[in-house]
Every structure is written in C-alpha cells, then in structure tokens.
Protein backbone atom coordinates (compact mmCIF):
# COMPACT_ATOMS: atom_id res chain seq x y z
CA UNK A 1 -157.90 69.63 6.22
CA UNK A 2 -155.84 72.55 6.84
CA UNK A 3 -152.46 71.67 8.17
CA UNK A 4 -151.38 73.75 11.74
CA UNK A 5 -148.79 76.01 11.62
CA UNK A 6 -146.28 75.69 15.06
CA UNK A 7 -145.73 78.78 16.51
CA UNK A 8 -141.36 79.16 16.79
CA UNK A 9 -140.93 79.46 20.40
CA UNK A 10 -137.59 80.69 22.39
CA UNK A 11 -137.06 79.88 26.18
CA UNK A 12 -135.20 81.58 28.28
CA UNK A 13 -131.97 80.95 29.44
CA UNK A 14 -132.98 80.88 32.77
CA UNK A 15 -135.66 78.58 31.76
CA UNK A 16 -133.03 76.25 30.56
CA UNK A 17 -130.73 76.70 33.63
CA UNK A 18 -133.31 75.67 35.84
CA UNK A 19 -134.55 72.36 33.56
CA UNK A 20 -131.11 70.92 33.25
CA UNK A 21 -130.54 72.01 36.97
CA UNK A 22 -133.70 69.09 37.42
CA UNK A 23 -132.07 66.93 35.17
CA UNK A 24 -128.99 66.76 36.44
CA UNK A 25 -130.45 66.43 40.01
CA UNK A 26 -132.50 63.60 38.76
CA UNK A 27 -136.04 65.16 39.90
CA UNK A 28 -137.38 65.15 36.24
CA UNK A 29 -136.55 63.29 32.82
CA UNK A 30 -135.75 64.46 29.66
CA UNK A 31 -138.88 62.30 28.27
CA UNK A 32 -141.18 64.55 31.37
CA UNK A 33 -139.60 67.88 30.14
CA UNK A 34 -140.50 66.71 26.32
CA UNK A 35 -144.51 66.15 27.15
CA UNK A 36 -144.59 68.93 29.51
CA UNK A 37 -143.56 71.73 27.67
CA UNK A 38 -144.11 70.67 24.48
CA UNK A 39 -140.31 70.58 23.35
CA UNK A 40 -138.35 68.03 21.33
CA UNK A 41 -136.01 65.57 22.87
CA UNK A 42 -133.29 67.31 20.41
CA UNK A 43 -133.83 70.18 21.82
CA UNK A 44 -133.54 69.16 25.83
CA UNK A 45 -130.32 67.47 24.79
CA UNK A 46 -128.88 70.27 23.54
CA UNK A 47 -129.96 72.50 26.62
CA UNK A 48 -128.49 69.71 28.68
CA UNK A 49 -125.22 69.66 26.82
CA UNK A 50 -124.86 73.01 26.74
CA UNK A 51 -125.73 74.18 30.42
CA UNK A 52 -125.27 70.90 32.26
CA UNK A 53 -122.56 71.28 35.26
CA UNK A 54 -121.86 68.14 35.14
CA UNK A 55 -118.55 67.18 32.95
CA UNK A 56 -119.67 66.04 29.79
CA UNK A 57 -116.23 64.64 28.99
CA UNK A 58 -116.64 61.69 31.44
CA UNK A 59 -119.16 59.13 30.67
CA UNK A 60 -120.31 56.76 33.43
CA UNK A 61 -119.94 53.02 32.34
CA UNK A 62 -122.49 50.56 34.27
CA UNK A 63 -121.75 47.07 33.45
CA UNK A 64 -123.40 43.89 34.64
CA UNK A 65 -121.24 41.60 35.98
CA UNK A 66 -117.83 40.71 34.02
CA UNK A 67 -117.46 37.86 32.40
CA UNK A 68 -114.62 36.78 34.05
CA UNK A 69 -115.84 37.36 37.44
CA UNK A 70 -119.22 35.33 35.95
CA UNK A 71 -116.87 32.51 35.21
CA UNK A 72 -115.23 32.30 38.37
CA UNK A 73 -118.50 32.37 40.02
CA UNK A 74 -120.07 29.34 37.68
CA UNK A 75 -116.67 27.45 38.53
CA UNK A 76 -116.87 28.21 42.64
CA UNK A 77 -120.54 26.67 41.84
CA UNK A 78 -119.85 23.70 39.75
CA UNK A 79 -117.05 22.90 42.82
CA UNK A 80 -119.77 23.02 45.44
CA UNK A 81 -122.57 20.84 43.27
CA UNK A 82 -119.60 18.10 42.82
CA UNK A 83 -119.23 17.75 46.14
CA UNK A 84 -122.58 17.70 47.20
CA UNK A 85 -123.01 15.03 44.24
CA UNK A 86 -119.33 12.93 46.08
CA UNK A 87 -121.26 12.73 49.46
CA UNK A 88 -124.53 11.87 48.18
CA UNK A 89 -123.12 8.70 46.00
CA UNK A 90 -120.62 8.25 49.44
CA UNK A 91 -124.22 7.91 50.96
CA UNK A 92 -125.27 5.53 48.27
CA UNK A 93 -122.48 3.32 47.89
CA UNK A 94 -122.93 2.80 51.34
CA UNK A 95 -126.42 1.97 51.93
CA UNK A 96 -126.24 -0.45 49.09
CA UNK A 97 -123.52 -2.25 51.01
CA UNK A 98 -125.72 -2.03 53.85
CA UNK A 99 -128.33 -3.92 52.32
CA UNK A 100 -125.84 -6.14 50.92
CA UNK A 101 -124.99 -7.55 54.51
CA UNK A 102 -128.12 -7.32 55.62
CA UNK A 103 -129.36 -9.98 52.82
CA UNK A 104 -126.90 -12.34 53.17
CA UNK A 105 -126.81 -12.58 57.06
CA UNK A 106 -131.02 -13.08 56.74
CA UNK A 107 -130.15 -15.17 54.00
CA UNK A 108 -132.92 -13.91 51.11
CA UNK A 109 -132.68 -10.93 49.03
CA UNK A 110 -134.15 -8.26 50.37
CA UNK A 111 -133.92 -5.57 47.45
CA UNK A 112 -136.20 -8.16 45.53
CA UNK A 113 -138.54 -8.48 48.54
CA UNK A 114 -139.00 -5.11 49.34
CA UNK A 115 -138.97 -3.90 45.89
CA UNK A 116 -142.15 -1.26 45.34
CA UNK A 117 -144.21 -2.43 42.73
C-alpha cells in the first residue's frame, strides 16, 4: 500500500475572518468547519482564538442549579409533603373515630363485619 501524502494547505485570512465570523454568530460549528473543509479542530481553534471578536478573557460559566438553592427547594418540598401527610392522618384519625361511634351505638363491630376478605 502506498501511504498518501497531504498536500500543506494555507487559507486565507479572509477565509478565516469570515469562519470565525460564523462561529461566533453561532450559524456553523467548529466540528461542521472540521468535515467541511477538511481542517483539524486544532487548527479552527486557533483561527478562532486568534480572530474571534469576542473577548477571549471572559469565559461564560453555565451552571445547573446551585446546590444551595437545590436544598432550599428539597426543604420547601419536604414542608409541603408533611403537611399533606398531617391532613391526611387528621382525615384518618377521624374516620376511625367515626366508625368507632358508629359500632358502639349499633352495638356490633362493624370494622369486623365489613372487613373485605
């Protein structure tokens, strides 16, 4: 097998300009410029660095959500499912004593009577 030789290739400046120009405006991606034009990812970086108008001093930090501001949120929604959990055995404490009264005024126990089997 005889091995291919790459032919050394220069682009333009204005070439350049105009790539990064895409890049920066987010109409192309650095992987897109790569397959296009046949160009390593090295390389579009260093176009990008270099010509970019963008300052390349400031770098954009995207975070998820903090953790603190996570923790607050799991607290605000343990509070609300301990309440919902108060009323509901309110609820139950109640019905019980419900049926209670109701048992001994008819005089036979109706939670054995009724019971599903």
């Amino acid at each position: 097998m005889k091995r291919q030789l790459k032919s050394h290739r220069t682009f333009s400046t204005a070439f350049k300009l105009e790539k990064v120009g895409l890049l920066d405006k987010g109409k192309i991606t650095a992987k897109d410029i790569c397959q296009l034009y046949e160009v390593s990812g090295t390389a579009v970086y260093k176009w990008k660095r270099k010509y970019s108008k963008l300052d390349t001093s400031e770098r954009i930090v995207v975070e998820k959500i903090s953790e603190e501001k996570k923790n607050i949120e799991l607290l605000y929604r343990i509070k609300e499912l301990e309440q919902i959990i108060g009323k509901k055995q309110i609820e139950l404490d109640y019905y019980k004593t419900a049926i209670d009264e109701i048992s001994e005024e008819a005089g036979e126990d109706l939670l054995k009577k009724f019971k599903p089997r």
